[in-house]
N, C-alpha and C. Protein backbone atom coordinates (compact mmCIF):
# COMPACT_ATOMS: atom_id res chain seq x y z
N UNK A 1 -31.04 -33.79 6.46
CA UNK A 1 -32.35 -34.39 6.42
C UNK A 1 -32.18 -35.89 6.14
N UNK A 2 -32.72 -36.41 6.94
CA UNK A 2 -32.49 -38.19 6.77
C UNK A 2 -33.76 -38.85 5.44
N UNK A 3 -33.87 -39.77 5.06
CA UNK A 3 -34.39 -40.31 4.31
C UNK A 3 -36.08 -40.38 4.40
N UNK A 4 -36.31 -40.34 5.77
CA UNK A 4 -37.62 -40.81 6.46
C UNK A 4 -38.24 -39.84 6.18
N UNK A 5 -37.83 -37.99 6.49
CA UNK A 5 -38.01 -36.72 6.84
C UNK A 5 -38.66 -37.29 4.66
N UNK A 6 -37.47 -37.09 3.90
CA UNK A 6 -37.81 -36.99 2.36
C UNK A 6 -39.35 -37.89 2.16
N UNK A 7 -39.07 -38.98 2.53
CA UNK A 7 -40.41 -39.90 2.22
C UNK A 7 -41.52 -39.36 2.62
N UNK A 8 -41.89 -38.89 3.77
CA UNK A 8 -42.95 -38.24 4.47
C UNK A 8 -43.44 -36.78 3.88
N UNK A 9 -42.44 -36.18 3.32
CA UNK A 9 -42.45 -35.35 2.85
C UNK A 9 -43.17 -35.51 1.63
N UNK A 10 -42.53 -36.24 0.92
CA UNK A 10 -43.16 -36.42 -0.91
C UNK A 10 -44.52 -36.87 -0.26
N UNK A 11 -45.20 -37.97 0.08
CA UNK A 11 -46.42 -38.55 0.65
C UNK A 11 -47.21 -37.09 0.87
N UNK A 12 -47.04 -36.01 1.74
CA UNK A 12 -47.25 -35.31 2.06
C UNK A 12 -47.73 -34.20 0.69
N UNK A 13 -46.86 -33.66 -0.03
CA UNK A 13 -46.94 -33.01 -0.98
C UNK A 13 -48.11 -34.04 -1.98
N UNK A 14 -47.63 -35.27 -2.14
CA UNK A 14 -49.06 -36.30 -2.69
C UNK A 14 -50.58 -35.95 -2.59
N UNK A 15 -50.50 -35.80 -1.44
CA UNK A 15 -52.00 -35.60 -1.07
C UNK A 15 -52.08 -33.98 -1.34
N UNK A 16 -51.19 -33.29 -1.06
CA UNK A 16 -51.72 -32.00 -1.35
C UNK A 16 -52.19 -31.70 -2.55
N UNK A 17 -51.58 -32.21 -3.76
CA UNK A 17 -51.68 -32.58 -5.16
C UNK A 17 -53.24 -33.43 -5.28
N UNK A 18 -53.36 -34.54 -4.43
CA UNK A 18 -54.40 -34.91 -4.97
C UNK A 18 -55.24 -34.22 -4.64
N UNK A 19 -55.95 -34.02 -3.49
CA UNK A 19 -56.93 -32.95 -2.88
C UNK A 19 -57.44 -31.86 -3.99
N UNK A 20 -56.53 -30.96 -4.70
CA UNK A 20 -56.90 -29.63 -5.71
C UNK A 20 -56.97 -30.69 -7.02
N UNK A 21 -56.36 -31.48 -7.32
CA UNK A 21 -56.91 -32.57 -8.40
C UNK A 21 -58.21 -32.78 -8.58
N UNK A 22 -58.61 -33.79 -7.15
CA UNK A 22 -59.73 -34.59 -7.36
C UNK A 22 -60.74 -33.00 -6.93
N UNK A 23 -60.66 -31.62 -7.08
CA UNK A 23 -61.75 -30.77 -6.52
C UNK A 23 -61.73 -30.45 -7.73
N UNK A 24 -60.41 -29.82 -8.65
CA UNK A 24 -60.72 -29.38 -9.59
C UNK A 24 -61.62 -30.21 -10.90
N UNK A 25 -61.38 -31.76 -10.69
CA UNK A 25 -62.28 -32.44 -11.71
C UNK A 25 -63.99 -32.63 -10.70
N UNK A 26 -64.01 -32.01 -9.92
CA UNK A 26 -65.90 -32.15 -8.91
C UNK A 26 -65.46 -33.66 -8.78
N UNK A 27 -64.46 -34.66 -8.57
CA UNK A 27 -64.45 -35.86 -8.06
C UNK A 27 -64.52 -35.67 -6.58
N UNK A 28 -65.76 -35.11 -5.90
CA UNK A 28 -65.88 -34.90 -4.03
C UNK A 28 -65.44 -35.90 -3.50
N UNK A 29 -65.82 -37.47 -4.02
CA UNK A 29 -65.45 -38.30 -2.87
C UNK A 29 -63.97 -38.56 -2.83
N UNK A 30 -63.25 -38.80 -3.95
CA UNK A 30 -62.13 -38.60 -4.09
C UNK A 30 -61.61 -37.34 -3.03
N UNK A 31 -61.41 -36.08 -3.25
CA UNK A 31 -60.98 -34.99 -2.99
C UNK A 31 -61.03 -34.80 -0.94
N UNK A 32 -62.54 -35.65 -0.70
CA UNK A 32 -62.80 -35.79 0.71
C UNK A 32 -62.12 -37.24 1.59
N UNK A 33 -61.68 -37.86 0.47
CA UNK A 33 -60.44 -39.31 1.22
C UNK A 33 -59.51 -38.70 1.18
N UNK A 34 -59.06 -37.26 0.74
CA UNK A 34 -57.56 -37.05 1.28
C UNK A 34 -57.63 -36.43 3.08
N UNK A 35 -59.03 -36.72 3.72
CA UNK A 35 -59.24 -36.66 4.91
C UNK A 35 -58.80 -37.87 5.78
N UNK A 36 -58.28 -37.73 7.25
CA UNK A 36 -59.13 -38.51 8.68
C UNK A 36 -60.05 -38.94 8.05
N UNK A 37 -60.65 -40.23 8.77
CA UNK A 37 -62.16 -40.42 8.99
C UNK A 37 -62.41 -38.89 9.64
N UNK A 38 -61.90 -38.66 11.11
CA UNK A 38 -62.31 -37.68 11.42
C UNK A 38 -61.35 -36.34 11.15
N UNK A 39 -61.18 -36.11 10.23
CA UNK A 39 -60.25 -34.81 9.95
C UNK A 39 -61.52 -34.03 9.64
N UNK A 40 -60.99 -32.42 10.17
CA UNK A 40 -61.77 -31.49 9.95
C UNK A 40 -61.37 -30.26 8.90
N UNK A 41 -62.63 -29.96 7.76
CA UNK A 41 -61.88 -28.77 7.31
C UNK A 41 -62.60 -27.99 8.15
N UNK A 42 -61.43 -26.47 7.58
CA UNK A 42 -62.17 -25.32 8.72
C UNK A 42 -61.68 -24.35 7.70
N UNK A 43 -62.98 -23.97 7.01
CA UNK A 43 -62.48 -22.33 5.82
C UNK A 43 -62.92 -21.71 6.96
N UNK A 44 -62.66 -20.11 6.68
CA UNK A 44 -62.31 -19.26 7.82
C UNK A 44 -63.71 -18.03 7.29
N UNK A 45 -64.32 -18.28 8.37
CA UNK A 45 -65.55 -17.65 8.30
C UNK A 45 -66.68 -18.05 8.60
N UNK A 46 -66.34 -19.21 8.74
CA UNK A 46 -67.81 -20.84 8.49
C UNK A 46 -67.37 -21.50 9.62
N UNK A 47 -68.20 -22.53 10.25
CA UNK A 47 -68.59 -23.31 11.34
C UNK A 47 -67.43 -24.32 10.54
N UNK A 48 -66.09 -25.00 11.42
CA UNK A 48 -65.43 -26.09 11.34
C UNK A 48 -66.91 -27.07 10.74
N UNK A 49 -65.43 -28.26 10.15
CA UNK A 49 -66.86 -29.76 9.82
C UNK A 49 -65.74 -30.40 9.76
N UNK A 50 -66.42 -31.30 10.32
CA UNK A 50 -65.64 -32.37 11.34
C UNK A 50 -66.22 -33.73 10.39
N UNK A 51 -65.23 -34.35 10.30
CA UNK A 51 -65.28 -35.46 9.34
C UNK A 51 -65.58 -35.90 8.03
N UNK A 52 -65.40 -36.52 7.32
CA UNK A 52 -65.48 -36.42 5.77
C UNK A 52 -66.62 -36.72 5.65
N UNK A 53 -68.30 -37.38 5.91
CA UNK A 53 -69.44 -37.12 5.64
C UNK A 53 -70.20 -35.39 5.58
N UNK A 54 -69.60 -34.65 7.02
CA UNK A 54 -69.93 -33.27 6.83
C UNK A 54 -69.25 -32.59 5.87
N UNK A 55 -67.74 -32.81 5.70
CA UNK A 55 -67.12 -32.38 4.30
C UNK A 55 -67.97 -32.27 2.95
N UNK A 56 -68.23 -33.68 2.98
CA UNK A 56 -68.62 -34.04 1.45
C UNK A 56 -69.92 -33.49 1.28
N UNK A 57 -71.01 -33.31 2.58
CA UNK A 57 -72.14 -32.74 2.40
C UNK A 57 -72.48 -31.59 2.03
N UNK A 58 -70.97 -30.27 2.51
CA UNK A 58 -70.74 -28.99 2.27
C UNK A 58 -70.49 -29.08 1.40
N UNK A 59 -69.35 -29.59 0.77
CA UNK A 59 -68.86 -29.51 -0.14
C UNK A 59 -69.82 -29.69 -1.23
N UNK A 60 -70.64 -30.36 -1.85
CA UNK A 60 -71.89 -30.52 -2.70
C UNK A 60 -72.93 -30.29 -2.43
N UNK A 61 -73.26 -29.57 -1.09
CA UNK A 61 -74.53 -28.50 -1.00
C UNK A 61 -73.68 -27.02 -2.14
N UNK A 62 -72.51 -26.75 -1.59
CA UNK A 62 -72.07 -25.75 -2.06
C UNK A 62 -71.89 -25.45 -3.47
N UNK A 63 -71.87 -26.71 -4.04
CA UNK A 63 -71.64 -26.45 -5.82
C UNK A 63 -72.92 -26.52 -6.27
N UNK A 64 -74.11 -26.56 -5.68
CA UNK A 64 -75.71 -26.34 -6.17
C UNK A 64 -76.19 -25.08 -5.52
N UNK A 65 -75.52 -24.44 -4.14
CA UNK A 65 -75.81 -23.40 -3.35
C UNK A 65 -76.32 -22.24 -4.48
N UNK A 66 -77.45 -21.18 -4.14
CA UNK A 66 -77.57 -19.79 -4.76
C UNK A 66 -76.42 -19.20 -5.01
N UNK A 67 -75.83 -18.56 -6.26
CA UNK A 67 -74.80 -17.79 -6.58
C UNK A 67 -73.45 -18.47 -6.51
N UNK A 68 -73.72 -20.03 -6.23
CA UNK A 68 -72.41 -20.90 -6.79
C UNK A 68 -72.68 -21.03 -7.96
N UNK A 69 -71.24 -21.63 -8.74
CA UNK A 69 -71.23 -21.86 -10.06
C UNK A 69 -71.82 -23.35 -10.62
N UNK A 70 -72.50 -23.35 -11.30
CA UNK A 70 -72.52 -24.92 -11.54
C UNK A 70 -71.45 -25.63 -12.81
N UNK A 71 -71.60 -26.74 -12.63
CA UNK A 71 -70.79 -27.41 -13.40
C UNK A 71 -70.62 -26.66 -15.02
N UNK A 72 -71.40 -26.34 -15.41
CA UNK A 72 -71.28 -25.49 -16.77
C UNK A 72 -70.94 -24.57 -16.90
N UNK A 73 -70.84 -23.39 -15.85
CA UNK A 73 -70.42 -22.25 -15.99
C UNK A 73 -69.12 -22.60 -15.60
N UNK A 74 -68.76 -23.18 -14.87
CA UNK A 74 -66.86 -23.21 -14.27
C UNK A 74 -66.20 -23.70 -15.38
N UNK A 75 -66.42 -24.92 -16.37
CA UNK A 75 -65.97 -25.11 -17.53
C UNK A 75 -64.50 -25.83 -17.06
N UNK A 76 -63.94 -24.71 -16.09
CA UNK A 76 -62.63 -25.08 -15.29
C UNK A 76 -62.24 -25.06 -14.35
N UNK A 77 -61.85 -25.10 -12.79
CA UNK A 77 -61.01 -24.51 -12.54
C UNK A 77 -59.82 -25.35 -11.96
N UNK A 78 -58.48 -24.48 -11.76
CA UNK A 78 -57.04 -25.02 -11.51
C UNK A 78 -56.82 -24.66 -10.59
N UNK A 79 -56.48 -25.30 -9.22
CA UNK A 79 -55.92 -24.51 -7.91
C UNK A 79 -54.21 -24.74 -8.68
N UNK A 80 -53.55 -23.86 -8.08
CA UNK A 80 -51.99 -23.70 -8.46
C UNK A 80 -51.51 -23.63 -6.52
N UNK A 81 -50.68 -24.67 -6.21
CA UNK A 81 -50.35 -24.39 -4.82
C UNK A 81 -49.24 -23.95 -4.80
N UNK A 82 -48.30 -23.24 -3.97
CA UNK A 82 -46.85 -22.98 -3.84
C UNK A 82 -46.61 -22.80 -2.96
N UNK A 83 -45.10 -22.59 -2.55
CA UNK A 83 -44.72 -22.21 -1.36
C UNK A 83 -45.19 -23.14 -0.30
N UNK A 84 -44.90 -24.48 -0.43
CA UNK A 84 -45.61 -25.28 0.64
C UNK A 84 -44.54 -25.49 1.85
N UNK A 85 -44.12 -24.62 2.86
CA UNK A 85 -43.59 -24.79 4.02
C UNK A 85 -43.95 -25.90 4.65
N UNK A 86 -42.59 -26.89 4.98
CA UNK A 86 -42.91 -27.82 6.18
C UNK A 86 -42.62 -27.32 7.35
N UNK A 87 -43.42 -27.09 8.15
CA UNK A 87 -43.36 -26.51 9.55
C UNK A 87 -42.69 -27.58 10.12
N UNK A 88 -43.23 -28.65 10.51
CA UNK A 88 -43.12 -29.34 11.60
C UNK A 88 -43.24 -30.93 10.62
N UNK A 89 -41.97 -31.79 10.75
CA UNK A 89 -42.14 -32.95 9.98
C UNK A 89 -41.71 -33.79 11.16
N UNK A 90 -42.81 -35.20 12.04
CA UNK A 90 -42.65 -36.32 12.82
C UNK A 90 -43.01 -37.33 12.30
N UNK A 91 -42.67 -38.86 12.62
CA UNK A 91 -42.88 -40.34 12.08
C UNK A 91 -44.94 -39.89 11.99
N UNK A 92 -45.66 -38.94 13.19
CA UNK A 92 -46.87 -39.13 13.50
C UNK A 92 -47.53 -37.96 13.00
N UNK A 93 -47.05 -36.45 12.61
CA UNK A 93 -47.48 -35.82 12.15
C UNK A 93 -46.76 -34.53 11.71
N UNK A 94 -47.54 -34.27 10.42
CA UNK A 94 -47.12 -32.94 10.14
C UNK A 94 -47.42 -31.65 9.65
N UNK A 95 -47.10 -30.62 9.76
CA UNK A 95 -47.79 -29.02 9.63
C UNK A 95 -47.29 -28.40 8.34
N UNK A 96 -48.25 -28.24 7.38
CA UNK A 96 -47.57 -27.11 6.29
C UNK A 96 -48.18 -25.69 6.18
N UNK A 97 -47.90 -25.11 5.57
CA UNK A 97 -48.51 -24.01 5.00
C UNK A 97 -48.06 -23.96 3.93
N UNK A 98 -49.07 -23.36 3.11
CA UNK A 98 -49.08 -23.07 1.38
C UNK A 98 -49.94 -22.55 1.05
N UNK A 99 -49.44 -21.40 -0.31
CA UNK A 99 -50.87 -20.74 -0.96
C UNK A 99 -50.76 -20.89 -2.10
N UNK A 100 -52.20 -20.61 -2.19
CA UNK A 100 -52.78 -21.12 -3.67
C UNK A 100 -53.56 -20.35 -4.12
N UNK A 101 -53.83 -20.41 -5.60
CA UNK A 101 -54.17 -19.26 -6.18
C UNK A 101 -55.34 -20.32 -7.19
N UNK A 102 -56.50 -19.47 -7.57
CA UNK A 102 -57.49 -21.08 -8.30
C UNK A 102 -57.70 -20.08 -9.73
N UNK A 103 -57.89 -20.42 -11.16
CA UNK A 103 -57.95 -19.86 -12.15
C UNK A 103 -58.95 -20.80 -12.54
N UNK A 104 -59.99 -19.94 -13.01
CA UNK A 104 -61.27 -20.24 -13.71
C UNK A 104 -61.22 -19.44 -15.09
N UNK A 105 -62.55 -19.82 -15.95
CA UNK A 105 -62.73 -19.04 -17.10
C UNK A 105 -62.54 -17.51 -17.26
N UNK A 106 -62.64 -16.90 -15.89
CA UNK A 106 -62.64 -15.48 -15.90
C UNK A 106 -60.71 -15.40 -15.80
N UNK A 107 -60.17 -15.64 -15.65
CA UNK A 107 -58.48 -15.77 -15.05
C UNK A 107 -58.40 -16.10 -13.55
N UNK A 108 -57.26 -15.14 -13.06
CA UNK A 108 -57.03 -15.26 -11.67
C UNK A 108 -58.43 -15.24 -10.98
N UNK A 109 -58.73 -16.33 -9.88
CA UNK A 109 -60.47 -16.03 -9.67
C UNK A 109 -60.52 -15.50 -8.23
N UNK A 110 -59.47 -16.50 -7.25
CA UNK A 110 -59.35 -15.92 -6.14
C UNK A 110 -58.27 -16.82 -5.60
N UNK A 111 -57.46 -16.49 -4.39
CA UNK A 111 -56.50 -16.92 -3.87
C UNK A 111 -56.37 -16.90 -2.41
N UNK A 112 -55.97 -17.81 -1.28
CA UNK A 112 -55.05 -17.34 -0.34
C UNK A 112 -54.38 -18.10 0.58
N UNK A 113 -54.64 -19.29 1.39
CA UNK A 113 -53.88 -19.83 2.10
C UNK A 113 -54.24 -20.97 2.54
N UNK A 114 -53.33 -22.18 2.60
CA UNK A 114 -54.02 -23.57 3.74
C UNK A 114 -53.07 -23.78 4.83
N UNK A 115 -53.61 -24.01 5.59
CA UNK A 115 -52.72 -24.07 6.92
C UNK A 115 -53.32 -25.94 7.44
N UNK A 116 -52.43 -26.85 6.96
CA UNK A 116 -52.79 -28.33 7.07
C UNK A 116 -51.93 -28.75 8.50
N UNK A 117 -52.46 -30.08 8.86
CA UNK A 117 -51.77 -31.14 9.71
C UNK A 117 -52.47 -32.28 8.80
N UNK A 118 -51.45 -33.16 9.19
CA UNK A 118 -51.70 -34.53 7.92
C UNK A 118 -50.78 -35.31 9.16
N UNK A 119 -51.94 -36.36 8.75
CA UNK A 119 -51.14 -37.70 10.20
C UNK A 119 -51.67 -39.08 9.06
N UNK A 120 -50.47 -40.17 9.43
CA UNK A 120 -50.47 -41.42 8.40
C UNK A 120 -51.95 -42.09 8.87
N UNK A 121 -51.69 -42.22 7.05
CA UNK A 121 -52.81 -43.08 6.64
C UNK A 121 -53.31 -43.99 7.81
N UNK A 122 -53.93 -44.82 9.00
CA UNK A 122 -53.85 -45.87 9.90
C UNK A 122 -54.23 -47.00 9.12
N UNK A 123 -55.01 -46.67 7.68
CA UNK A 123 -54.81 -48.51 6.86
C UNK A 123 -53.80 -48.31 6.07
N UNK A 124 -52.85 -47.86 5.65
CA UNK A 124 -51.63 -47.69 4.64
C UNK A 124 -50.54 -47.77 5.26
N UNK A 125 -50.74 -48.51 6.52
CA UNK A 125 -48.90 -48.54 6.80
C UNK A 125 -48.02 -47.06 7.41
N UNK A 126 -48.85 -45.68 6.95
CA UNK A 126 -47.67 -44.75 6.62
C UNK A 126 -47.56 -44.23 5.52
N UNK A 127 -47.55 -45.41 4.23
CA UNK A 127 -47.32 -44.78 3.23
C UNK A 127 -48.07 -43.41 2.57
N UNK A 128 -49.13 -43.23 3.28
CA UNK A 128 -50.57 -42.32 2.89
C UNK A 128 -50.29 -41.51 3.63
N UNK A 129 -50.50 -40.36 3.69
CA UNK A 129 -50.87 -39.16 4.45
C UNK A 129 -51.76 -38.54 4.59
N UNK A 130 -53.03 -38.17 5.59
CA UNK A 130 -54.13 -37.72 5.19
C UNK A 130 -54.29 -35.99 5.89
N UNK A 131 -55.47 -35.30 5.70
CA UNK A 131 -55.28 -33.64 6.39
C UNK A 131 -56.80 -34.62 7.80
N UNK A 132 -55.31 -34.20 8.42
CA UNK A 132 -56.05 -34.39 10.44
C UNK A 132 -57.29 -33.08 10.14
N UNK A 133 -56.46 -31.79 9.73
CA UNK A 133 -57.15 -30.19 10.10
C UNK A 133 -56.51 -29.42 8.75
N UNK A 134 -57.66 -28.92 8.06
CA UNK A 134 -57.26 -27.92 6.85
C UNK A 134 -57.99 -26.85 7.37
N UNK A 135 -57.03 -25.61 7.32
CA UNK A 135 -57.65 -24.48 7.39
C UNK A 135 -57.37 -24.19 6.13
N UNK A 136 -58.68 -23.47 5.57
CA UNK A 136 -58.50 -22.61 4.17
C UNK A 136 -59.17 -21.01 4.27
N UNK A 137 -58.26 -20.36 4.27
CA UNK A 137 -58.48 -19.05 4.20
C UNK A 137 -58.16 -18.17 2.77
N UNK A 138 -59.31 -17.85 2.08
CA UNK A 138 -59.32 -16.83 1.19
C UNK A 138 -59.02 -15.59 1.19
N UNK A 139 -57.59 -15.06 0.70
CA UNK A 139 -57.30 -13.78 1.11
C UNK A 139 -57.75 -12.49 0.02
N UNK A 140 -58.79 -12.92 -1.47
CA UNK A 140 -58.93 -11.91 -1.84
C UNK A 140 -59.69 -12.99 -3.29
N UNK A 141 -60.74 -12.14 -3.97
CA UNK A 141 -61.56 -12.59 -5.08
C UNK A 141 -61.46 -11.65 -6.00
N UNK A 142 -61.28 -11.75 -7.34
CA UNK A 142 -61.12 -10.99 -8.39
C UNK A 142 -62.74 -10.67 -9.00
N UNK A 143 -62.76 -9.19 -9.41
CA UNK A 143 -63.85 -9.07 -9.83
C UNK A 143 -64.33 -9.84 -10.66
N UNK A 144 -66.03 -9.93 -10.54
CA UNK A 144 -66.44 -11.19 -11.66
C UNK A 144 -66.21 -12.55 -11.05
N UNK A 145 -65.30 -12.89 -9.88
CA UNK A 145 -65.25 -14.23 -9.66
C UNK A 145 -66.59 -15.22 -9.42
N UNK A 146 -66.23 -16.29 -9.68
CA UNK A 146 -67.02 -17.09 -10.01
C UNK A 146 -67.21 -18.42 -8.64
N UNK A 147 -66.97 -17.87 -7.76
CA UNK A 147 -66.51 -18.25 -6.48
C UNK A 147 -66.95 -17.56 -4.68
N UNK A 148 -66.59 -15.97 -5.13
CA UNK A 148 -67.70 -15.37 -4.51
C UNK A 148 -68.79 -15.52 -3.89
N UNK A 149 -68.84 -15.15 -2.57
CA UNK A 149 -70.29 -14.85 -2.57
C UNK A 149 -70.72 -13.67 -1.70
């Protein structure tokens, strides 16, 4: 592995880190710049959203939504990521997979998979890495979760 492959790599793992950071403290706008302008998430079940204004709009319709949690009841939660496979590492883009598991006040709350592409920052030189396409797929919710719906 040459030097370039390592750098891109750590950058890479960066943002994955920040992303469950800035969600787990409700910092949305934060959590939605680890996007493209036009990067899309796509949880698996739901209509893709295409760019970080529709992000951020879901994303904080959803923490006021019926039978979401609000800020007082979550108290916490921690995404834990692992297993982050580099599929595919280029100077222009790259593919991981990793799962993650999120722990709230109840414990284990629910867990299951992101399937990313992340292409450089275009104002950072490179040094930045952002998610082009996040798929997030939930593979299972613990009773009582607080996440559910």
């Amino acid at each position: 592995m040459e030097l370039w492959q390592l750098l891109i790599r750590e950058s890479v793992r960066d943002t994955l880190a920040r992303y469950n950071n800035a969600g787990d403290r409700l910092q949305l706008a934060d959590m939605v710049g680890c996007f493209a302008v036009d990067g899309v998430m796509h949880i698996t079940g739901r209509e893709p959203l295409p760019g970080r204004k529709a992000i951020l709009t879901a994303m904080s319709g959803a923490l006021g939504a019926p039978g979401a949690p609000t800020n007082a009841e979550r108290r916490f939660a921690h995404h834990h990521v692992a297993s982050t496979h580099f599929m595919s590492v280029t100077t222009e883009r790259v593919e991981t997979a990793s799962y993650f598991a999120v722990h709230t006040p109840i414990g284990l709350d629910h867990w299951g998979r992101y399937r990313d592409t992340l292409v450089p920052d275009a104002e950072e030189d490179g040094d930045r890495w952002l998610f082009e396409r996040r798929r997030i797929t939930t593979d299972g919710f613990a009773p009582g979760s607080l996440f559910a719906r």
